[in-house]
C-alpha atoms as a PDB file:
ATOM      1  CA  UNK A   1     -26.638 -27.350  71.512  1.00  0.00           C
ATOM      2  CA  UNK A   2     -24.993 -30.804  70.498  1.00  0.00           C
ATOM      3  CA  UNK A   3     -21.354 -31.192  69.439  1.00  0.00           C
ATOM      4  CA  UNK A   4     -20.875 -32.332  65.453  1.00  0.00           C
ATOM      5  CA  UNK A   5     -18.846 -35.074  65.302  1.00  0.00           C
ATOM      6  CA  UNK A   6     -20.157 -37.106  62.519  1.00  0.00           C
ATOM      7  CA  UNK A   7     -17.518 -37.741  59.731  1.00  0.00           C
ATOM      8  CA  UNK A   8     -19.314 -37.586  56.269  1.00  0.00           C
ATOM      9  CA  UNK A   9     -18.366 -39.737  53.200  1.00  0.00           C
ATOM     10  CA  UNK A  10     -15.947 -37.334  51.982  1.00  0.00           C
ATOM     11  CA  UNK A  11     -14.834 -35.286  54.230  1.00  0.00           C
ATOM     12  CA  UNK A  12     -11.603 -34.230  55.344  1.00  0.00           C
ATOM     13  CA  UNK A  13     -10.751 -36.434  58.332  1.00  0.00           C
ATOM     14  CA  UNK A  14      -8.326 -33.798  60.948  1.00  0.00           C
ATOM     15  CA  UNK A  15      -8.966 -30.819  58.627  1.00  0.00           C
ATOM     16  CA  UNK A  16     -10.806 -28.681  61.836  1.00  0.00           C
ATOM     17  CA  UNK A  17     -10.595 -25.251  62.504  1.00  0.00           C
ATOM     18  CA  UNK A  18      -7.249 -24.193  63.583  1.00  0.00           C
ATOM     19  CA  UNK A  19      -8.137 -22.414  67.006  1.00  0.00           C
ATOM     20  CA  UNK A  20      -5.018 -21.579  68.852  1.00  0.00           C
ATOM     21  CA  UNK A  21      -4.058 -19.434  65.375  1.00  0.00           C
ATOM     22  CA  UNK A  22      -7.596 -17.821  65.466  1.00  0.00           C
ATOM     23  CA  UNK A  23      -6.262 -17.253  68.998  1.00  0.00           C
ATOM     24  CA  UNK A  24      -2.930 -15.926  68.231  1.00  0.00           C
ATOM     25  CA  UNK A  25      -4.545 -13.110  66.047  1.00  0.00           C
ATOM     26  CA  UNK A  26      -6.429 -11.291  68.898  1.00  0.00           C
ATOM     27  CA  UNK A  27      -5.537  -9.051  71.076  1.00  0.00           C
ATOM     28  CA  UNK A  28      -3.378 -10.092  73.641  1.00  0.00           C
ATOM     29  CA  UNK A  29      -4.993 -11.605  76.469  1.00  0.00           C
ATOM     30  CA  UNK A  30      -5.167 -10.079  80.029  1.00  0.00           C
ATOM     31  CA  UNK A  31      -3.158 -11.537  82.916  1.00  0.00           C
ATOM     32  CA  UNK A  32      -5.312 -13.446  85.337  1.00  0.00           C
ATOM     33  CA  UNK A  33      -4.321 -10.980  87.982  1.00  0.00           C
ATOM     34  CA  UNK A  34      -6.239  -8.469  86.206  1.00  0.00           C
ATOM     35  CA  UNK A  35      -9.699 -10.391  86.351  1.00  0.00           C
ATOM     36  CA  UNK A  36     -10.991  -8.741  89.478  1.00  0.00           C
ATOM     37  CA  UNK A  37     -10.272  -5.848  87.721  1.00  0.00           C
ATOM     38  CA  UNK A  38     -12.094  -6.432  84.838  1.00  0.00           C
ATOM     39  CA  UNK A  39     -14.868  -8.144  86.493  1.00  0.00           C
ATOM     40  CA  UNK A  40     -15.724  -4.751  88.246  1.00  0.00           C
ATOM     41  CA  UNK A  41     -15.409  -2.918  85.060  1.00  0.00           C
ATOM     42  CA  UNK A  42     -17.291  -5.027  83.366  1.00  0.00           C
ATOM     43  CA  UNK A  43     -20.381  -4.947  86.650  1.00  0.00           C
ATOM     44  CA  UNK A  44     -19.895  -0.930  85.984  1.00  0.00           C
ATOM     45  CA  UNK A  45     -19.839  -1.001  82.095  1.00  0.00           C
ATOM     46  CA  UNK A  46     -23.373  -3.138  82.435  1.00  0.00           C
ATOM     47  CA  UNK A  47     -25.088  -0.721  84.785  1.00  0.00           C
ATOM     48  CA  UNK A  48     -23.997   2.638  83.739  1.00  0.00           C
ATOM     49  CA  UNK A  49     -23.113   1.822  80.343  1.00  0.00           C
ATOM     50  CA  UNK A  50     -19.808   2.338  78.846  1.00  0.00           C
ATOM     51  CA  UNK A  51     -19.937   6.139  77.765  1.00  0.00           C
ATOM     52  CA  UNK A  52     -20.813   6.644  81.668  1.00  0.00           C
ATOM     53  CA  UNK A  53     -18.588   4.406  83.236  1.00  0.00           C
ATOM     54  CA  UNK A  54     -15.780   6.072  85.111  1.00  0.00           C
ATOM     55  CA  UNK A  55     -12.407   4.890  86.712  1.00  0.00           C
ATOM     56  CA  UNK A  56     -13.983   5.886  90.301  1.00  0.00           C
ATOM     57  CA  UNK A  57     -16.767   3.842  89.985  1.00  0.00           C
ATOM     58  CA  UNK A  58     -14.847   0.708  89.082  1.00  0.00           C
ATOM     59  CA  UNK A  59     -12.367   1.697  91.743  1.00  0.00           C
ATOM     60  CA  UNK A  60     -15.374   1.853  94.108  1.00  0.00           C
ATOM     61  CA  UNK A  61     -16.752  -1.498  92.735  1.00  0.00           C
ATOM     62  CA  UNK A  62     -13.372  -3.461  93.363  1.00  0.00           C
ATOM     63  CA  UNK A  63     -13.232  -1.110  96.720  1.00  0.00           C
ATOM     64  CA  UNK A  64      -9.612   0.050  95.736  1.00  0.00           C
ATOM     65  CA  UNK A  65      -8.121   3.447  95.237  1.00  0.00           C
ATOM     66  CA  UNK A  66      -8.639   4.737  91.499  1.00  0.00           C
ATOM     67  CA  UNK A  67      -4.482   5.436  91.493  1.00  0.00           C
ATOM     68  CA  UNK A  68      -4.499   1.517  91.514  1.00  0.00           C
ATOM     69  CA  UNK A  69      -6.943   1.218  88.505  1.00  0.00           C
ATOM     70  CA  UNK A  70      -5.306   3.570  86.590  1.00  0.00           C
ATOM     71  CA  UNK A  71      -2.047   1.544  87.330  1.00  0.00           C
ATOM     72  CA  UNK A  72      -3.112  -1.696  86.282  1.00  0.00           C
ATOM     73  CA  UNK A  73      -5.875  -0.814  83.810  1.00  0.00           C
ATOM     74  CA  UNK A  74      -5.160   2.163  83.052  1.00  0.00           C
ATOM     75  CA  UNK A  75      -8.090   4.863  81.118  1.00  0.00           C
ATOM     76  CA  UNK A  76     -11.633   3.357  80.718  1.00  0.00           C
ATOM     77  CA  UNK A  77     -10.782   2.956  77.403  1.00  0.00           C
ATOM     78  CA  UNK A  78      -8.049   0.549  77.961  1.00  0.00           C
ATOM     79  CA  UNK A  79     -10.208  -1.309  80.675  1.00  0.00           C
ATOM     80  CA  UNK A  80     -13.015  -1.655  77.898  1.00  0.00           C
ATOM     81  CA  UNK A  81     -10.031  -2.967  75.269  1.00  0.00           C
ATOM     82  CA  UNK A  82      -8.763  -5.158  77.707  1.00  0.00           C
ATOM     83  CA  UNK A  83     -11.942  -6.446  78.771  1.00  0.00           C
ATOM     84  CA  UNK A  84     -12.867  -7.467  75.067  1.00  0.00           C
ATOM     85  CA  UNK A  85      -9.976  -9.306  74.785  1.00  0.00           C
ATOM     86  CA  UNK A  86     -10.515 -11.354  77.646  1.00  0.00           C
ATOM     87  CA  UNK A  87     -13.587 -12.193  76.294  1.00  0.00           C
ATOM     88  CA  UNK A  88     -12.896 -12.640  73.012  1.00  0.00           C
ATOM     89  CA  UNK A  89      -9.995 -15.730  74.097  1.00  0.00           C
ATOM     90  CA  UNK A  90     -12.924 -17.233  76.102  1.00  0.00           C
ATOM     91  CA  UNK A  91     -14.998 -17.536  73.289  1.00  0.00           C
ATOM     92  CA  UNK A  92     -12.398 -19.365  71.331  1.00  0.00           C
ATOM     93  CA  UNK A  93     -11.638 -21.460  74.145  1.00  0.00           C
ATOM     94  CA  UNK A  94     -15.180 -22.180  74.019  1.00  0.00           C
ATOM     95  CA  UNK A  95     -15.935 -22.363  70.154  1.00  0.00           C
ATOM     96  CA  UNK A  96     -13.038 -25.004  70.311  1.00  0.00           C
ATOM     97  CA  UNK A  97     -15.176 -27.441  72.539  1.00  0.00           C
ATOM     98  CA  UNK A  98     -18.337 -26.634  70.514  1.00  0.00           C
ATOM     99  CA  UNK A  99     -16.432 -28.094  67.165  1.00  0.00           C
ATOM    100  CA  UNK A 100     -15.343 -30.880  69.191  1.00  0.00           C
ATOM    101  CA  UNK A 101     -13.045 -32.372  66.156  1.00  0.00           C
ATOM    102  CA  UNK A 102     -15.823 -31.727  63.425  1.00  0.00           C
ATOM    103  CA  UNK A 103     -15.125 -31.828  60.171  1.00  0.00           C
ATOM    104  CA  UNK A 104     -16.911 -28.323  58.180  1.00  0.00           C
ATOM    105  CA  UNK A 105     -20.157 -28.833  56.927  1.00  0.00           C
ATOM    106  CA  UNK A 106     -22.464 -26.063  56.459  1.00  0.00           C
ATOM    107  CA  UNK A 107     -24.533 -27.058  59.076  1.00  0.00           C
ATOM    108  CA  UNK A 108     -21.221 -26.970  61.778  1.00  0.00           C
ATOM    109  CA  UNK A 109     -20.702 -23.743  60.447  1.00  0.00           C
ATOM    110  CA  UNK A 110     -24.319 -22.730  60.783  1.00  0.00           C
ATOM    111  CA  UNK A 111     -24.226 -23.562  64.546  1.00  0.00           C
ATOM    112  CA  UNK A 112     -21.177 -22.069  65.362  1.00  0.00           C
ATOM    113  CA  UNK A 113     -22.479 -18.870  63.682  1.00  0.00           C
ATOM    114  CA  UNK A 114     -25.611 -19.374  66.125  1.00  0.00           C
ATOM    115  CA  UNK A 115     -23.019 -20.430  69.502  1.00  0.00           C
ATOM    116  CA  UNK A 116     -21.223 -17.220  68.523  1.00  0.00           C
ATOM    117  CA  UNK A 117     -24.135 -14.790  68.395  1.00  0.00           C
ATOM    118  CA  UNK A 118     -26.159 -15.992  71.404  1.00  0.00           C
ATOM    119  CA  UNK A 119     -22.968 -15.893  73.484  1.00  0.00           C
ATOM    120  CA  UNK A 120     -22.413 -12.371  72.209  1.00  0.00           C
ATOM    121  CA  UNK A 121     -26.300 -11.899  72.944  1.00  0.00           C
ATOM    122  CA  UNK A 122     -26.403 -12.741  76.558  1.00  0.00           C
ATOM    123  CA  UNK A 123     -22.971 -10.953  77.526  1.00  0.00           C
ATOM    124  CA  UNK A 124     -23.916  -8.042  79.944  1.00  0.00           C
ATOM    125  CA  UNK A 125     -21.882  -5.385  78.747  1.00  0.00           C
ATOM    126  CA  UNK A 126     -22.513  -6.009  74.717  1.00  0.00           C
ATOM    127  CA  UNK A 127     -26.057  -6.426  75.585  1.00  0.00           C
ATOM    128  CA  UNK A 128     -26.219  -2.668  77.473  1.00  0.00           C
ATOM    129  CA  UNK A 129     -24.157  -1.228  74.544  1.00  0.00           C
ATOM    130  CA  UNK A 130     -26.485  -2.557  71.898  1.00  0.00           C
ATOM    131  CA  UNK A 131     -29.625  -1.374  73.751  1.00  0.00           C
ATOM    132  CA  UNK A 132     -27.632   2.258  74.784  1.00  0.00           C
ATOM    133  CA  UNK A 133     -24.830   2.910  73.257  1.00  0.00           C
ATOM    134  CA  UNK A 134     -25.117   1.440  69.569  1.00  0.00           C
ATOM    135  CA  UNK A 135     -23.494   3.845  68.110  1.00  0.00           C
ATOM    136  CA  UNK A 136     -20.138   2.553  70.379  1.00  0.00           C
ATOM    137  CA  UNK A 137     -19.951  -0.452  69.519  1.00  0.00           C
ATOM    138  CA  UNK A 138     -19.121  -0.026  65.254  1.00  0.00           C
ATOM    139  CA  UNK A 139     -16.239   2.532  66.381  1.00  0.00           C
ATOM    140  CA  UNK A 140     -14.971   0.130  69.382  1.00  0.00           C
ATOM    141  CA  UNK A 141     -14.419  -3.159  67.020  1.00  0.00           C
ATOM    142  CA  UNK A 142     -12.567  -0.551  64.374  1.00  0.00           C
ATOM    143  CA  UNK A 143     -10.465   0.564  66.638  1.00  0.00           C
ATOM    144  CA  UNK A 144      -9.327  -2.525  68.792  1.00  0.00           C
ATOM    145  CA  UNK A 145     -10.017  -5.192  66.340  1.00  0.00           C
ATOM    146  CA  UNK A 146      -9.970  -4.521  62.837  1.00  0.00           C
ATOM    147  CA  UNK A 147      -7.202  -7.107  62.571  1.00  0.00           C
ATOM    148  CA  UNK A 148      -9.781 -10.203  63.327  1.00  0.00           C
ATOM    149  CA  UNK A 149     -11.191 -10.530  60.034  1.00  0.00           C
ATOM    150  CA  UNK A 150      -8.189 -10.559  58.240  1.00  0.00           C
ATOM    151  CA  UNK A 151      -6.366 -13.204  60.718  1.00  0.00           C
ATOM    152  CA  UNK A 152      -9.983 -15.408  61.028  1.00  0.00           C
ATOM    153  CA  UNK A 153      -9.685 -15.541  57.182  1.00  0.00           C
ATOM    154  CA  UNK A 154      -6.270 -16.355  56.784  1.00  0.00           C
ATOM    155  CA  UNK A 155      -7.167 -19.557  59.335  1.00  0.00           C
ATOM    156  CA  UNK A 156     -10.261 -20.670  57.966  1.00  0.00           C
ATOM    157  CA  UNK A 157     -10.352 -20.226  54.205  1.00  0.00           C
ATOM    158  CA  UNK A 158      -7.649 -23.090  53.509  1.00  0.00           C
ATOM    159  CA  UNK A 159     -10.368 -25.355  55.770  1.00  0.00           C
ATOM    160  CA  UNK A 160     -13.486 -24.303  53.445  1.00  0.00           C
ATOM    161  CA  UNK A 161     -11.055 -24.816  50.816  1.00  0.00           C
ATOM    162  CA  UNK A 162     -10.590 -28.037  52.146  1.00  0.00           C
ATOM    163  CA  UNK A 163     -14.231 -28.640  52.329  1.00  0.00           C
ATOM    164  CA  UNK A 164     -14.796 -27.543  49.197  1.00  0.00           C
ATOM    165  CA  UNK A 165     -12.591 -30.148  47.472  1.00  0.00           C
ATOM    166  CA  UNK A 166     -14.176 -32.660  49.801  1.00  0.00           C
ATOM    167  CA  UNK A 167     -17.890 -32.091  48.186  1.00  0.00           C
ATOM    168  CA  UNK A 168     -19.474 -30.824  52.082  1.00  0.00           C
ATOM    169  CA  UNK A 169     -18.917 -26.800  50.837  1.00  0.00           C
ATOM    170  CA  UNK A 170     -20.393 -25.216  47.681  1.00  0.00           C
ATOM    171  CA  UNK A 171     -17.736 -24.232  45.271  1.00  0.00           C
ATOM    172  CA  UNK A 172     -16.649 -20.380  45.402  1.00  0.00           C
ATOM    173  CA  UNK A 173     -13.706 -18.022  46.645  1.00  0.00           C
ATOM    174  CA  UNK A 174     -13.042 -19.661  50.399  1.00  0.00           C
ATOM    175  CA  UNK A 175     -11.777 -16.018  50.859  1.00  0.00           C
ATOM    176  CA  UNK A 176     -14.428 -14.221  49.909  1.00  0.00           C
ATOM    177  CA  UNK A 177     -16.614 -16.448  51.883  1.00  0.00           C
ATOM    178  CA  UNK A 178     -15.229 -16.815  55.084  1.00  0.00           C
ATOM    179  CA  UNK A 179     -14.918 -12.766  55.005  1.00  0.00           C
ATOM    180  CA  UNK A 180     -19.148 -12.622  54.520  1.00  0.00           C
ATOM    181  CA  UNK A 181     -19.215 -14.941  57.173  1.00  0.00           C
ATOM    182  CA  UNK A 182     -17.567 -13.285  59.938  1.00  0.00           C
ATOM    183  CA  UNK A 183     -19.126  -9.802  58.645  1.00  0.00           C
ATOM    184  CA  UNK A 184     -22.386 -11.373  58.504  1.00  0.00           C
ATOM    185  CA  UNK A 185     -21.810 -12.723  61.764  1.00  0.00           C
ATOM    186  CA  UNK A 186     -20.817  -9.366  63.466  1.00  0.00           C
ATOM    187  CA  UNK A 187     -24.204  -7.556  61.520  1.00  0.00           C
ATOM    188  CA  UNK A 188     -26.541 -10.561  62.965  1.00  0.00           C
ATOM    189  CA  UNK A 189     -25.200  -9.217  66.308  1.00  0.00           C
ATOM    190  CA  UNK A 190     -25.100  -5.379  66.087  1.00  0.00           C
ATOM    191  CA  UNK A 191     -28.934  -5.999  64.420  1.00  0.00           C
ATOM    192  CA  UNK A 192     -30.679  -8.870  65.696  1.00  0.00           C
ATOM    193  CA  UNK A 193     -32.782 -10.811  63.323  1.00  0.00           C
ATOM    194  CA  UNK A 194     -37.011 -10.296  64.423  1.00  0.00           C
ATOM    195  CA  UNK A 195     -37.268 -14.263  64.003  1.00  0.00           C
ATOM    196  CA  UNK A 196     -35.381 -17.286  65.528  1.00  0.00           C
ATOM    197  CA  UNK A 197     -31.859 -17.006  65.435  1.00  0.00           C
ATOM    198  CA  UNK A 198     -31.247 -20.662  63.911  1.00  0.00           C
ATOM    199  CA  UNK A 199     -34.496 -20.524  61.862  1.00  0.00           C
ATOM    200  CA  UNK A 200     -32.760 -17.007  60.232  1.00  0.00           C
ATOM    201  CA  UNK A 201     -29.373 -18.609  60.297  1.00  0.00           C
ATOM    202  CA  UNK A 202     -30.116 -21.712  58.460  1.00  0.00           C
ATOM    203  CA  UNK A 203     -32.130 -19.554  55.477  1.00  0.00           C
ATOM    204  CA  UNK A 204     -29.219 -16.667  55.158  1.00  0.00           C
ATOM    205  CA  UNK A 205     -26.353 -19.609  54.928  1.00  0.00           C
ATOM    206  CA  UNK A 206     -27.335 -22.734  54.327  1.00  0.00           C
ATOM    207  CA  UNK A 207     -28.226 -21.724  50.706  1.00  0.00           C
ATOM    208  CA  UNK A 208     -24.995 -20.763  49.915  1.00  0.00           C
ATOM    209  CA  UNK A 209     -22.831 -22.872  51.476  1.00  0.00           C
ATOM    210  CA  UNK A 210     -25.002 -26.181  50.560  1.00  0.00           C
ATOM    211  CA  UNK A 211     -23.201 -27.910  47.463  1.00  0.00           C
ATOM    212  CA  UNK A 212     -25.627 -27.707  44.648  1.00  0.00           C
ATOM    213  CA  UNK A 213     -28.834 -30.307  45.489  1.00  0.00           C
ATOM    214  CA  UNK A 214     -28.719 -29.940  49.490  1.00  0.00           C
ATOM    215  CA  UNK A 215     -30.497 -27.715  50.950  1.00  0.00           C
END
């Protein structure tokens, strides 16, 4: 995928999406000195799935005692929380290189919607809980991250806003709309579309984030 970097007539020169608050809304992230930790949880939650994933076999798959995974990871549970969160920071870190300084347009927004769910597509562990454990994953994001929305919104709506007044956004509640985004977002990966994720993408958002005449 290219970066977007053009500036359009109109835009909002600067106004970019503010990622180190998007960051400061998730779950804390793991201390490096954890990652071999994770890694092996993550190698066990891929293979046996998460539901049959115990602390003994990611003690086994680091080669360590399971006192010392309970110590520094503590329950599988916390190991899958902790895990998410480490991957959830990466994927910021990463989204923020994607937008490379671009100004919103709806189609920046339609590609980082696309960066976001291939990423999520091709991770192990998500991967093996869509295809095993569905009925995880709903339950999981309620419980460790029901606060992402909310914080995602609060960052991005004054930037659609921004967009909006700039003529590159439809008109409507930035609110409103940057909540169906992420939501839509998180359905187009629990329930992957049949067709082409960009083709299916660009038809489900363009439409309503085009100002009126674009499409």
């Amino acid at each position: 995928m290219s970066h977007v970097s053009e500036q359009r007539p109109g835009s909002v020169a600067g106004e970019v999406l503010d990622f180190p608050a998007v960051a400061a809304g998730l779950p804390p992230v793991p201390s490096a000195a954890l990652d071999p930790f994770l890694d092996a949880a993550a190698s066990c939650f891929a293979r046996f799935g998460v539901a049959h994933t115990t602390v003994p076999d990611i003690a086994r798959e680091l080669g360590v005692s399971r006192m010392t995974v309970y110590r520094r990871l503590g329950s599988v549970h916390d190991a899958l929380r902790s895990l998410l969160a480490r991957e959830l920071h990466r994927l910021v870190v990463h989204l923020a290189g994607e937008l490379d300084g671009a100004p919103p347009s709806p189609e920046t927004i339609v590609e980082l919607t696309e960066v976001v769910v291939r990423h999520a597509a091709s991770h192990p562990v998500l991967r093996k809980a869509l295809a095993d454990e569905p009925e995880l994953v709903g339950p999981v994001l309620l419980d460790s991250f029901s606060g992402i929305v909310d914080n995602v919104t609060t960052v991005a709506a004054p930037l659609l806003a921004a967009a909006m007044q700039a003529g590159l956004v439809r008109q409507q509640d930035p609110v409103v709309l940057t909540d169906w985004l992420v939501r839509t977002t998180v359905s187009v990966i629990a329930s992957p579309p049949r067709q082409d994720v960009r083709s299916f993408l660009t038809q489900v958002l363009l439409p309503l984030l085009s100002p009126s005449g674009r499409t």
